[in-house]
N, C-alpha and C. Protein backbone atom coordinates (compact mmCIF):
# COMPACT_ATOMS: atom_id res chain seq x y z
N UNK A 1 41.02 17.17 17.15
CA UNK A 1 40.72 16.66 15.83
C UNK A 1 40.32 17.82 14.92
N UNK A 2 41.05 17.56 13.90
CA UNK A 2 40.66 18.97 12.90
C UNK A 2 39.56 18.87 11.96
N UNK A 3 38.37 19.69 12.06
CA UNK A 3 37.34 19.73 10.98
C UNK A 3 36.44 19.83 12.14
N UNK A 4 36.16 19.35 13.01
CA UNK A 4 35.22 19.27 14.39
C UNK A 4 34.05 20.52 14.07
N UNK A 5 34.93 21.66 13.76
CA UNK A 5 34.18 22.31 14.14
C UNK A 5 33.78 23.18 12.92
N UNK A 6 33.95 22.45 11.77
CA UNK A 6 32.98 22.38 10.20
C UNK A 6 31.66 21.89 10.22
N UNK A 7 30.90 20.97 11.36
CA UNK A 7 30.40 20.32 11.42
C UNK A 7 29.46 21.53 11.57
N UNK A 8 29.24 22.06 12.52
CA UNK A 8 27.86 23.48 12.89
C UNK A 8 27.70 23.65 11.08
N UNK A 9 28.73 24.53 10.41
CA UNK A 9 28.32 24.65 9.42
C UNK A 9 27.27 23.43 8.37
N UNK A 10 27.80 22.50 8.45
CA UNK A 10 27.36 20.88 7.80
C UNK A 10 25.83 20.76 8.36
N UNK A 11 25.90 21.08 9.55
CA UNK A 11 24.30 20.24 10.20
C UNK A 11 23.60 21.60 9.75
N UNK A 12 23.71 23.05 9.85
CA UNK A 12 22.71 23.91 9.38
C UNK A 12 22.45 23.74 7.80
N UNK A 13 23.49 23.73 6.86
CA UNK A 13 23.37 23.41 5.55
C UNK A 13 21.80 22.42 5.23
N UNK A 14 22.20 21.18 5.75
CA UNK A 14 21.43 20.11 5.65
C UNK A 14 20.01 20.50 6.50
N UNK A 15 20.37 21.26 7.24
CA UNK A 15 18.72 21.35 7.97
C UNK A 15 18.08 21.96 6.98
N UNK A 16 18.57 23.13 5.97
CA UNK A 16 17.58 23.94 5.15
C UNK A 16 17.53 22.91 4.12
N UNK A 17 18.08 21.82 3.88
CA UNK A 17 18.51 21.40 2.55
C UNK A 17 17.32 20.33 2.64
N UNK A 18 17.40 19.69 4.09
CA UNK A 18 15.93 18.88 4.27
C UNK A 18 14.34 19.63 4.13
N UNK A 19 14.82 20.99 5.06
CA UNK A 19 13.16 21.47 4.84
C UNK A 19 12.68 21.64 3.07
N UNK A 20 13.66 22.08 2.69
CA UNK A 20 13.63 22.54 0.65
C UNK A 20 12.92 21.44 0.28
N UNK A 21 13.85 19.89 0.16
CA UNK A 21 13.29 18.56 -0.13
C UNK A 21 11.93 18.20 0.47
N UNK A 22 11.48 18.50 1.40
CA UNK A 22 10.33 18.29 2.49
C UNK A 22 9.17 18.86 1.35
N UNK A 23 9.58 19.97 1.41
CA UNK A 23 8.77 21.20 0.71
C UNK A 23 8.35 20.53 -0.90
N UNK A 24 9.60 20.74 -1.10
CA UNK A 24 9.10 20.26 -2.96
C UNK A 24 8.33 18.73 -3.69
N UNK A 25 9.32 17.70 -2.53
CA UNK A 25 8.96 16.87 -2.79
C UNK A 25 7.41 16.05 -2.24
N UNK A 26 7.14 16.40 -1.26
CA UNK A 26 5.76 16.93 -1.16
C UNK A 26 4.97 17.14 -2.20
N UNK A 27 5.38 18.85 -2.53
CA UNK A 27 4.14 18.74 -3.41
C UNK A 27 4.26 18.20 -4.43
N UNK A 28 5.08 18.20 -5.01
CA UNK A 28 5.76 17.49 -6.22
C UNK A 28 5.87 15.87 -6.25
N UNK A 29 4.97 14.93 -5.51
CA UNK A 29 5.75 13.39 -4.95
C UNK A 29 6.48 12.73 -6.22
N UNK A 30 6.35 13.39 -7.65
CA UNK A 30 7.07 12.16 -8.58
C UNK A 30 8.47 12.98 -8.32
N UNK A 31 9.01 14.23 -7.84
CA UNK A 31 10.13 13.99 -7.19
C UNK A 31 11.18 12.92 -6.72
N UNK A 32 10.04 12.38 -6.05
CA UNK A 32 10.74 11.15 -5.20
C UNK A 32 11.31 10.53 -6.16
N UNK A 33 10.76 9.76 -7.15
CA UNK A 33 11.39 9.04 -7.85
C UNK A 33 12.59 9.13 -8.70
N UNK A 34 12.90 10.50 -9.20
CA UNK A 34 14.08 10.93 -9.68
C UNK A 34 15.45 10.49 -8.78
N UNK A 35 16.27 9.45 -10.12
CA UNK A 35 17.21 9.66 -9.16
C UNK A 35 18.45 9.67 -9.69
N UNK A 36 19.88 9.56 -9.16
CA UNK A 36 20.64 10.12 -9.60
C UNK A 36 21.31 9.17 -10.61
N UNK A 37 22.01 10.80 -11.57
CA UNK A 37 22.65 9.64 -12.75
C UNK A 37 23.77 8.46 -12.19
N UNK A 38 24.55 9.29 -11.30
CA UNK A 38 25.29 8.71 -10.26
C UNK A 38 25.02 7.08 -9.76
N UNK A 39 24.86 5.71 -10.25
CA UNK A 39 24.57 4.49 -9.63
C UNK A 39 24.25 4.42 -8.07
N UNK A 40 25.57 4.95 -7.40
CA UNK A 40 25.79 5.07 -5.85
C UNK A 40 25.32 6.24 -5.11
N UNK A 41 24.68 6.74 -5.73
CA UNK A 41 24.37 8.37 -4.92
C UNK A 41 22.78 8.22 -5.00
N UNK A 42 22.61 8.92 -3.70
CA UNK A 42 20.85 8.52 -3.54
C UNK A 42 20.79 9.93 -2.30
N UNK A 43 19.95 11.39 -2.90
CA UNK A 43 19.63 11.80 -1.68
C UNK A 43 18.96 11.18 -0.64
N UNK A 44 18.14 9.49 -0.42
CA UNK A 44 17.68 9.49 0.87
C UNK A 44 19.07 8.79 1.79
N UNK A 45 19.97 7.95 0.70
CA UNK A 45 20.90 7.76 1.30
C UNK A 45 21.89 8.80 2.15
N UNK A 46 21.97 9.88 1.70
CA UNK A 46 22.68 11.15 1.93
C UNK A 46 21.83 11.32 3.00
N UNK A 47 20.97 11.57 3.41
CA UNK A 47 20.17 12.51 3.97
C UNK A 47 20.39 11.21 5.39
N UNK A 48 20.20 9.90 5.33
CA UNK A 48 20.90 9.21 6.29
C UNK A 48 21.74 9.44 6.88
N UNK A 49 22.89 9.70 6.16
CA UNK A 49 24.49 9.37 7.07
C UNK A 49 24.67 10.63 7.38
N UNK A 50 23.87 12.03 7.09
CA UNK A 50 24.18 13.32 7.84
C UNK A 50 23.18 12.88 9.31
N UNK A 51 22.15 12.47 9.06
CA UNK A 51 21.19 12.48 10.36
C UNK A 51 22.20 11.43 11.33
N UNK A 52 22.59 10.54 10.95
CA UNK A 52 23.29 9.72 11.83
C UNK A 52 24.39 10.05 12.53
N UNK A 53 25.06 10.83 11.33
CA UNK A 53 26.13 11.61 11.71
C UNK A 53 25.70 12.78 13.27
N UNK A 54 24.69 13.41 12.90
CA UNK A 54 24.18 14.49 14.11
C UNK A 54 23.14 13.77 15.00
N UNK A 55 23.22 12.57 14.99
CA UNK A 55 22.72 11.58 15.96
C UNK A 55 23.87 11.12 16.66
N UNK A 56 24.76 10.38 16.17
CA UNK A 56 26.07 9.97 16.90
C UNK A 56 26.64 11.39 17.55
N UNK A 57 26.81 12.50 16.87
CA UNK A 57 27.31 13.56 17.54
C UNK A 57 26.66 13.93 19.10
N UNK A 58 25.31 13.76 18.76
CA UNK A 58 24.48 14.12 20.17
C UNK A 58 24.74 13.05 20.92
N UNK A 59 24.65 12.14 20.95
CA UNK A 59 24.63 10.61 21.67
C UNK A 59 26.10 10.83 22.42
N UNK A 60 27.16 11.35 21.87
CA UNK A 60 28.79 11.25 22.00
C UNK A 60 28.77 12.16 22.26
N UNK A 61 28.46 13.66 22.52
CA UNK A 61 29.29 14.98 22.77
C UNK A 61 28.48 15.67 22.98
N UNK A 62 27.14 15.28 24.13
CA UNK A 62 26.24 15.93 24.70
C UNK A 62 26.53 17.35 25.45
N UNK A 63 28.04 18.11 25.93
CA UNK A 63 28.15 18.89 25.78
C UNK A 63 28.83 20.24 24.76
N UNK A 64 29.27 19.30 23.81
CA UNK A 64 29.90 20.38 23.02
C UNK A 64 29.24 20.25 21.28
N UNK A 65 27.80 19.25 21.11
CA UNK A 65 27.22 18.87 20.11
C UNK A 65 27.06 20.29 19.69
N UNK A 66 27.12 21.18 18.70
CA UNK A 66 26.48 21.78 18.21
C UNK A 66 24.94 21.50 18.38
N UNK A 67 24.55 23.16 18.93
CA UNK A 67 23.32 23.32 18.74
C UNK A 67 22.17 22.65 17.46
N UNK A 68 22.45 23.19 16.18
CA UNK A 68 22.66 22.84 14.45
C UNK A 68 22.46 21.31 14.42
N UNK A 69 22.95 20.22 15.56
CA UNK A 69 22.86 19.24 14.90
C UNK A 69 21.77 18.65 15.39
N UNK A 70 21.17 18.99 16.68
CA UNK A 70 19.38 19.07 16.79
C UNK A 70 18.55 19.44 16.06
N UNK A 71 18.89 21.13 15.28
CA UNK A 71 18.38 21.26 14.64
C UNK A 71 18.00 20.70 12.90
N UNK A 72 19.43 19.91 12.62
CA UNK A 72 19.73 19.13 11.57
C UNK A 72 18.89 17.91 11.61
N UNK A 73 18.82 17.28 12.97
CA UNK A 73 18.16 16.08 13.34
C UNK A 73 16.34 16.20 13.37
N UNK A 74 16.10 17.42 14.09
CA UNK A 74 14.90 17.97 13.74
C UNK A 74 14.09 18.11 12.70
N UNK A 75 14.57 18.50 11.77
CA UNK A 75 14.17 18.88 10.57
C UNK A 75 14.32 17.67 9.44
N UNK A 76 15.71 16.64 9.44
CA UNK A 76 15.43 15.91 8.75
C UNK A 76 14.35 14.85 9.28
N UNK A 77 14.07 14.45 10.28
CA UNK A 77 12.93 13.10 10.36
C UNK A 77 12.04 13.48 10.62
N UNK A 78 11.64 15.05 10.58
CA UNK A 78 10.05 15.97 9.85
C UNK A 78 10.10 15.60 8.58
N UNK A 79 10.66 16.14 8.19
CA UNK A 79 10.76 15.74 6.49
C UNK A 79 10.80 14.82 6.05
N UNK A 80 11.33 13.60 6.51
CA UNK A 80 11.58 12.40 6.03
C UNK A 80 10.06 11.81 6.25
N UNK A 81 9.33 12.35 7.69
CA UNK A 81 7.81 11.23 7.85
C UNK A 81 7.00 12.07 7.07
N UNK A 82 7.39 13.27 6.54
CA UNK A 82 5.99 14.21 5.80
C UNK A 82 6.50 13.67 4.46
N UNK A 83 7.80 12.83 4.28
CA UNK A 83 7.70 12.09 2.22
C UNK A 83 6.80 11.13 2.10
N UNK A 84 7.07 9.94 4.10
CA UNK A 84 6.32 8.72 4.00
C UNK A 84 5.05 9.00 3.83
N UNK A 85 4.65 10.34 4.26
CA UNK A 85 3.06 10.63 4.68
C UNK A 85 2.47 10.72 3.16
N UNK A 86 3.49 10.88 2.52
CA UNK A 86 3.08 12.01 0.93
C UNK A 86 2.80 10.28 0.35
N UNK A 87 3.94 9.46 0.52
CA UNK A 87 3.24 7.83 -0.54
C UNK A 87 2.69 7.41 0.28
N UNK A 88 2.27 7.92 1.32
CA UNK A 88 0.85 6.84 2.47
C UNK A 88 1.89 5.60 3.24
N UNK A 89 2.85 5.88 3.36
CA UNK A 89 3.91 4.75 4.11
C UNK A 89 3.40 5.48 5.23
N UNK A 90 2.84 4.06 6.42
CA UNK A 90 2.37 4.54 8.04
C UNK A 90 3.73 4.76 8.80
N UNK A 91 4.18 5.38 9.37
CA UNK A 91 5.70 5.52 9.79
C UNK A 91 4.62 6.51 11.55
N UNK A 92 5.28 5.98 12.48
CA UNK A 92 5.25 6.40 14.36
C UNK A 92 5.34 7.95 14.07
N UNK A 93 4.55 8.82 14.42
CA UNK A 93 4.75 9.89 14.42
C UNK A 93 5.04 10.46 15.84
N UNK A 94 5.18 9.55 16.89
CA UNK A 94 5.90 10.39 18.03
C UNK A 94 6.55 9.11 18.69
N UNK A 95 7.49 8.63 17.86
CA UNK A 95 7.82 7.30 18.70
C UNK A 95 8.57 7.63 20.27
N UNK A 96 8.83 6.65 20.94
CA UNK A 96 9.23 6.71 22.27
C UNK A 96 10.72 6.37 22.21
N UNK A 97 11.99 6.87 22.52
CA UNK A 97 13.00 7.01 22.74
C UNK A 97 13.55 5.62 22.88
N UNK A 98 13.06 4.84 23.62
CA UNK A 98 13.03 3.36 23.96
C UNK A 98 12.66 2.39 23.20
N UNK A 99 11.98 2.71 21.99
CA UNK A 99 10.93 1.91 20.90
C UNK A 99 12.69 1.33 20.42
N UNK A 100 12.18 0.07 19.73
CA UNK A 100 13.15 -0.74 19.28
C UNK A 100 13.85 -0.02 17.70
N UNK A 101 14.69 -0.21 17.62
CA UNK A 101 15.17 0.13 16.15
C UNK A 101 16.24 -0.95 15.33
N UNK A 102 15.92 -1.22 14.05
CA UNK A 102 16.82 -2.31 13.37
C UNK A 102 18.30 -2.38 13.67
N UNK A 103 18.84 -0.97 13.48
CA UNK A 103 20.12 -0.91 13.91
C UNK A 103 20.31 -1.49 14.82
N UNK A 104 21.65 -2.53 14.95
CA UNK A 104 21.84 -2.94 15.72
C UNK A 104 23.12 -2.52 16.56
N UNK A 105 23.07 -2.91 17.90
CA UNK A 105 24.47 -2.43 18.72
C UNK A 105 25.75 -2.53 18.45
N UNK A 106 26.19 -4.30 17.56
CA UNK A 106 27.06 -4.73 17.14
C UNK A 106 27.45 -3.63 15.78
N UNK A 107 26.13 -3.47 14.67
CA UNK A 107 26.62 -1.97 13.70
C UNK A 107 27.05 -0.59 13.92
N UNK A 108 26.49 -0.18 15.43
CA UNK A 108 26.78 0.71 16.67
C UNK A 108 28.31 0.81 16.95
N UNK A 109 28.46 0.03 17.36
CA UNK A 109 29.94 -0.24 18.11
C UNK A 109 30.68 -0.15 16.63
N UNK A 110 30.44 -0.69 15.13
CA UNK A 110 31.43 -0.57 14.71
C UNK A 110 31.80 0.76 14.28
N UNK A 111 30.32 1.53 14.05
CA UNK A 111 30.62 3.13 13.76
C UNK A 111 31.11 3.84 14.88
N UNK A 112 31.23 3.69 15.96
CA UNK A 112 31.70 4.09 16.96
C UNK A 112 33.21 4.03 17.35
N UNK A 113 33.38 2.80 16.90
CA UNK A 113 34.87 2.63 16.63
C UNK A 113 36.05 3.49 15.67
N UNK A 114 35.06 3.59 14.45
CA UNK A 114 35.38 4.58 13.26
C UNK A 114 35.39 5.89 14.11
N UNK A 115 34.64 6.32 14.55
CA UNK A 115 34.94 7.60 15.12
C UNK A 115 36.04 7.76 15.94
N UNK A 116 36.03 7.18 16.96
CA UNK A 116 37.30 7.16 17.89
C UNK A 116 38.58 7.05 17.64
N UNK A 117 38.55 5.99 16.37
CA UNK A 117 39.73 5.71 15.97
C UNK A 117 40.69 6.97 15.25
N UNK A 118 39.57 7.48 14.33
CA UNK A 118 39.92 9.29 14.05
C UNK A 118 40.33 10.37 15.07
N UNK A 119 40.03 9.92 16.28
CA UNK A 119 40.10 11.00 17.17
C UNK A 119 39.05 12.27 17.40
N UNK A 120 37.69 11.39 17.27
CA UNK A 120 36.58 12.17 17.48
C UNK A 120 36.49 12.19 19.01
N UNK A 121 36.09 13.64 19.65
CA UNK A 121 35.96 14.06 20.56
C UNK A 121 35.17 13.69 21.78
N UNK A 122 35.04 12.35 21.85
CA UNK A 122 33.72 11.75 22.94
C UNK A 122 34.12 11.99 24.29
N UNK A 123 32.64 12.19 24.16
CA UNK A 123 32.95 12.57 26.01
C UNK A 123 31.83 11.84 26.57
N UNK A 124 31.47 10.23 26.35
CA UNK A 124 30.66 9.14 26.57
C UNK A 124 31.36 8.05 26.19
N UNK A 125 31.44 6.69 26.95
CA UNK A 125 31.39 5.90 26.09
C UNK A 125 30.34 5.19 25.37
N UNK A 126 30.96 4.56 24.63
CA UNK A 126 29.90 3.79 23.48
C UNK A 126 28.55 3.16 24.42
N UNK A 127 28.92 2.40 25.34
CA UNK A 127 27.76 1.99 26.32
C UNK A 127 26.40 3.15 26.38
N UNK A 128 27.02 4.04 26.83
CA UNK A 128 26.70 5.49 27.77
C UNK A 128 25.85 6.14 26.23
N UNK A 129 26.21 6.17 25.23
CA UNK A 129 26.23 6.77 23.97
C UNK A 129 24.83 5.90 23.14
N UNK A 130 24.90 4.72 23.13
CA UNK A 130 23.90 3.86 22.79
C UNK A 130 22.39 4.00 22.79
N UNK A 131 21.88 4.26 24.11
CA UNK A 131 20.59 4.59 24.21
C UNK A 131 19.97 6.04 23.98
N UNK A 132 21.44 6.98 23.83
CA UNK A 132 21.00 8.54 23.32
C UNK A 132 20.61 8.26 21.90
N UNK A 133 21.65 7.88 21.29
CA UNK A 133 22.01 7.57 19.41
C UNK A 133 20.43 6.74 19.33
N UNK A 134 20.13 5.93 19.57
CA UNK A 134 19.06 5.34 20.13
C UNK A 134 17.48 5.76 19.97
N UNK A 135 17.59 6.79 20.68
CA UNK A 135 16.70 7.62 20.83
C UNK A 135 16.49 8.98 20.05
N UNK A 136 17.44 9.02 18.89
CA UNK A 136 17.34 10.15 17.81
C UNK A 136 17.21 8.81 16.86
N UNK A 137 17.57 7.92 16.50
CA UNK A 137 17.56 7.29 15.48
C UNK A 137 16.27 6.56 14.98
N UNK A 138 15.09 6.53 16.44
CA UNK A 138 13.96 6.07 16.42
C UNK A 138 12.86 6.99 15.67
N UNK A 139 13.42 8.19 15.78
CA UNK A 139 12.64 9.21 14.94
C UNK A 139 12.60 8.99 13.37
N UNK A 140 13.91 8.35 12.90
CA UNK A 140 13.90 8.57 11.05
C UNK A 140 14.35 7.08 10.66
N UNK A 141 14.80 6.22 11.53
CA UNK A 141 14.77 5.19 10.90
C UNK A 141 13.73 4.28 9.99
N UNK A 142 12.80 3.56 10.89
CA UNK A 142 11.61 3.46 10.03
C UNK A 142 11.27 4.10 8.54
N UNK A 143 10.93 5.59 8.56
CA UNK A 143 10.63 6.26 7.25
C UNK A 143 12.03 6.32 6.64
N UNK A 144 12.88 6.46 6.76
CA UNK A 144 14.06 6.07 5.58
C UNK A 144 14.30 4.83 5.22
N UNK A 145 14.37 3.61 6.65
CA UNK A 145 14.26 2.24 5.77
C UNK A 145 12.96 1.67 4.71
N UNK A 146 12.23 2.76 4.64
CA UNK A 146 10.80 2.24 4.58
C UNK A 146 10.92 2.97 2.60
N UNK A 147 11.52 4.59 2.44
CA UNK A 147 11.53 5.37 1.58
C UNK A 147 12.98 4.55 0.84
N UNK A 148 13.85 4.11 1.12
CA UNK A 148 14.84 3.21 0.64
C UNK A 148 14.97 2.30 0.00
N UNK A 149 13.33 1.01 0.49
CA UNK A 149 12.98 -0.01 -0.18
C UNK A 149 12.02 0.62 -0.81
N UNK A 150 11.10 1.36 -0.57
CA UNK A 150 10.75 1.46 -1.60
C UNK A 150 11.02 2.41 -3.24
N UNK A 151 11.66 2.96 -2.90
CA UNK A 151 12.80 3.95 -3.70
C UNK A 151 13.67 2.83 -4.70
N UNK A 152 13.96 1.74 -4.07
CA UNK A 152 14.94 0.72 -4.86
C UNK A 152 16.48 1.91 -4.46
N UNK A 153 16.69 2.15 -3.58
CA UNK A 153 17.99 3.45 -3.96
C UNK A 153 19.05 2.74 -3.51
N UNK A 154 20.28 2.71 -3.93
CA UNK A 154 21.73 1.88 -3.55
C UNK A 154 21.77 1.52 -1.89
N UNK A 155 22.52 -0.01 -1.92
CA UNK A 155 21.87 0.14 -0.47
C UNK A 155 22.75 0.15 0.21
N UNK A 156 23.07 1.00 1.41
CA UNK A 156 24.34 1.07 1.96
C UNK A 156 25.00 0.66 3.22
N UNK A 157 25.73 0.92 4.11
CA UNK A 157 25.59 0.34 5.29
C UNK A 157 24.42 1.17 6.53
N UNK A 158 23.69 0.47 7.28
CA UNK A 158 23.27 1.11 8.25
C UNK A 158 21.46 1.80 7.24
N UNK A 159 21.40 1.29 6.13
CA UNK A 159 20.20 1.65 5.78
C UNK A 159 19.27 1.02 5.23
N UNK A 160 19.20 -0.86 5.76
CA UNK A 160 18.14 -1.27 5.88
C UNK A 160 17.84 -2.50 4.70
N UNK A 161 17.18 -3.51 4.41
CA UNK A 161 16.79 -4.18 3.57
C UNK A 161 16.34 -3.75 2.08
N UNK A 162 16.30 -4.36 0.95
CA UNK A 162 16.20 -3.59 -0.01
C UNK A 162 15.32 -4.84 -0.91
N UNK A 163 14.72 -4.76 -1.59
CA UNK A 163 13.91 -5.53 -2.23
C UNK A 163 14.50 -6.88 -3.09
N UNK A 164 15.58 -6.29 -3.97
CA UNK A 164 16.59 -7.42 -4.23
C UNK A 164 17.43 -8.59 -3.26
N UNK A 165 17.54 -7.86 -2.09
CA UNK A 165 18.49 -8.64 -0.90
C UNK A 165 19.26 -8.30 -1.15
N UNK A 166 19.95 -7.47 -1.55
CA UNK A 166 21.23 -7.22 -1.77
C UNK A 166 22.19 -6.80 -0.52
N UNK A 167 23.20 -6.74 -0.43
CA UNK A 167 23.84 -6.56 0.87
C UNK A 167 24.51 -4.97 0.63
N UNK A 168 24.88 -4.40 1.84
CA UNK A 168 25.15 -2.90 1.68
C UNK A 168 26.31 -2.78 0.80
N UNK A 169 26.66 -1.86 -0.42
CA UNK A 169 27.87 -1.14 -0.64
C UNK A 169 28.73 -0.63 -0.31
N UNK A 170 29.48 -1.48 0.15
CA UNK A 170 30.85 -0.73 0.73
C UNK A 170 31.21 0.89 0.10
N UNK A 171 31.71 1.45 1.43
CA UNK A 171 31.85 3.08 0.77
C UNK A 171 32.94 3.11 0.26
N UNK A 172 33.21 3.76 -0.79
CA UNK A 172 34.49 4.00 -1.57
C UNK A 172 36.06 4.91 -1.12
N UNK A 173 37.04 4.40 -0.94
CA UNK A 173 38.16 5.13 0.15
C UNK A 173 38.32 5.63 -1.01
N UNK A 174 39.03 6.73 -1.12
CA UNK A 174 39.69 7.76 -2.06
C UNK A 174 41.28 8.41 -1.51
N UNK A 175 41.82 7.71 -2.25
CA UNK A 175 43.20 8.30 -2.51
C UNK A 175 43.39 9.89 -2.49
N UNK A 176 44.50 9.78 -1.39
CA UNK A 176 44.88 11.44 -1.14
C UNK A 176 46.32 11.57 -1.57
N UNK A 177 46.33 11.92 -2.76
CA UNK A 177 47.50 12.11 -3.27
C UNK A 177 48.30 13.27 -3.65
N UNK A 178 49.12 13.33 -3.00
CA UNK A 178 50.20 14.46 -2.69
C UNK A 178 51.38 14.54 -3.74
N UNK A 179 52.39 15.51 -3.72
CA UNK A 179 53.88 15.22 -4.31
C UNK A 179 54.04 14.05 -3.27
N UNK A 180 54.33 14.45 -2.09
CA UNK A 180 54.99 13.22 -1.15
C UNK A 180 54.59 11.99 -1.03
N UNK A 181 53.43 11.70 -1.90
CA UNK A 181 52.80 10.43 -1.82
C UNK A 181 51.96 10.18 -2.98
N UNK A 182 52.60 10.39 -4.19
CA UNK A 182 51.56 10.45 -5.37
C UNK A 182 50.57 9.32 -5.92
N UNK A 183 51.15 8.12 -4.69
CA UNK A 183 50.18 7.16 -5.20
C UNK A 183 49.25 7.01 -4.11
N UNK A 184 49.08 7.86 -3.38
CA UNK A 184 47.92 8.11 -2.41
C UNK A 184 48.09 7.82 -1.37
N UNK A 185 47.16 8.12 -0.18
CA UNK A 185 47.23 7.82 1.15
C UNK A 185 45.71 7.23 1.33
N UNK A 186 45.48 6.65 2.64
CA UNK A 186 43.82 6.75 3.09
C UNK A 186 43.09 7.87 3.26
N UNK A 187 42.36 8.29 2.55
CA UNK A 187 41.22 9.73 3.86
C UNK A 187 41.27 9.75 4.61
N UNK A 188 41.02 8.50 5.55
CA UNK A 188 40.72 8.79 6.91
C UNK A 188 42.02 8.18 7.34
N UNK A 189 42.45 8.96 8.59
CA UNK A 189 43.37 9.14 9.40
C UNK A 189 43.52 9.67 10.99
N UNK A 190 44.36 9.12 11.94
CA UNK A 190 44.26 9.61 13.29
C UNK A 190 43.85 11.79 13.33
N UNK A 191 44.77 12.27 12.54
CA UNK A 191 44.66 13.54 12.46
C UNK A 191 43.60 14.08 11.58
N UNK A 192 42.52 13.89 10.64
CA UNK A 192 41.70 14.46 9.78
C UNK A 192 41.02 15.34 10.85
């Protein structure tokens, strides 16, 4: 699968990009509230689907995970419980691997599916993969579902209840349009 190995680059990016946010918004907490002109764009949302992303990676490709995406995983759900700590949201500061999490298996399996179907590199199955993903996800879930509602920030899949009830936003496919196909293709594809 091509791009695989863009990803080292992606998870170090985001690790400094969390400690920066950690840092500022901290001291700074009306930070938090800034948000984007963008309707659909929300750094805590962002800062989700990379951690998940280098959560599913570890959970799925326990030997060839990039180092980077521990460290990506590391650093964002430090940062994420030192924002909850900053508005006094109580969030587990050493939860147990096993502790329950909202995500559910059935939302599991379908991101899991998405991956495979691309031709992501697993070397677990989804079963096998579950209680790793599991056990990184218990670290930042809580304080992001928690910084999400209370943020009011777009709500997306895989990130939790939102004060309105609103149901997640489907993510937006974007047309890949070529000479050979000027009225576009899907993004995602067996080869990406």
């Amino acid at each position: 699968m091509r791009g695989v190995e863009q990803l080292t680059a992606l998870y170090a990016g985001w690790e400094r990009w969390a400690a920066d946010v950690a840092e500022s918004h901290a001291s700074y907490p009306v930070l938090l509230r800034f948000r984007s002109p963008e309707p659909h764009s929300s750094w805590v949302i962002s800062q989700l689907a990379v951690l998940d992303a280098a959560a599913l990676h570890m959970a799925a490709c326990p030997a060839s995970a990039p180092f980077e995406a521990r460290l990506c995983l590391q650093m964002g759900f430090t940062g994420l419980r030192q924002l909850a700590r900053t508005l006094r949201i109580p969030v587990a500061e050493d939860p147990r691997p096993d502790d329950p999490i909202r995500l559910t298996w059935e939302e599991f399996l379908q991101g899991w599916e998405q991956i495979t179907a691309v031709g992501f590199p697993v070397e677990r199955t989804a079963e096998e993969a579950w209680p790793h993903f599991r056990g990184w996800r218990v670290n930042y879930e809580a304080a992001t579902y928690l910084l999400a509602s209370g943020l009011d920030v777009v709500p997306a899949r895989w990130s939790g209840p939102r004060r309105h009830g609103w149901g997640p936003i489907e993510p937006r496919m974007l047309a890949n349009r070529t000479p050979e196909h000027p009225d576009g293709q899907p993004v995602r594809s067996p080869d990406l």
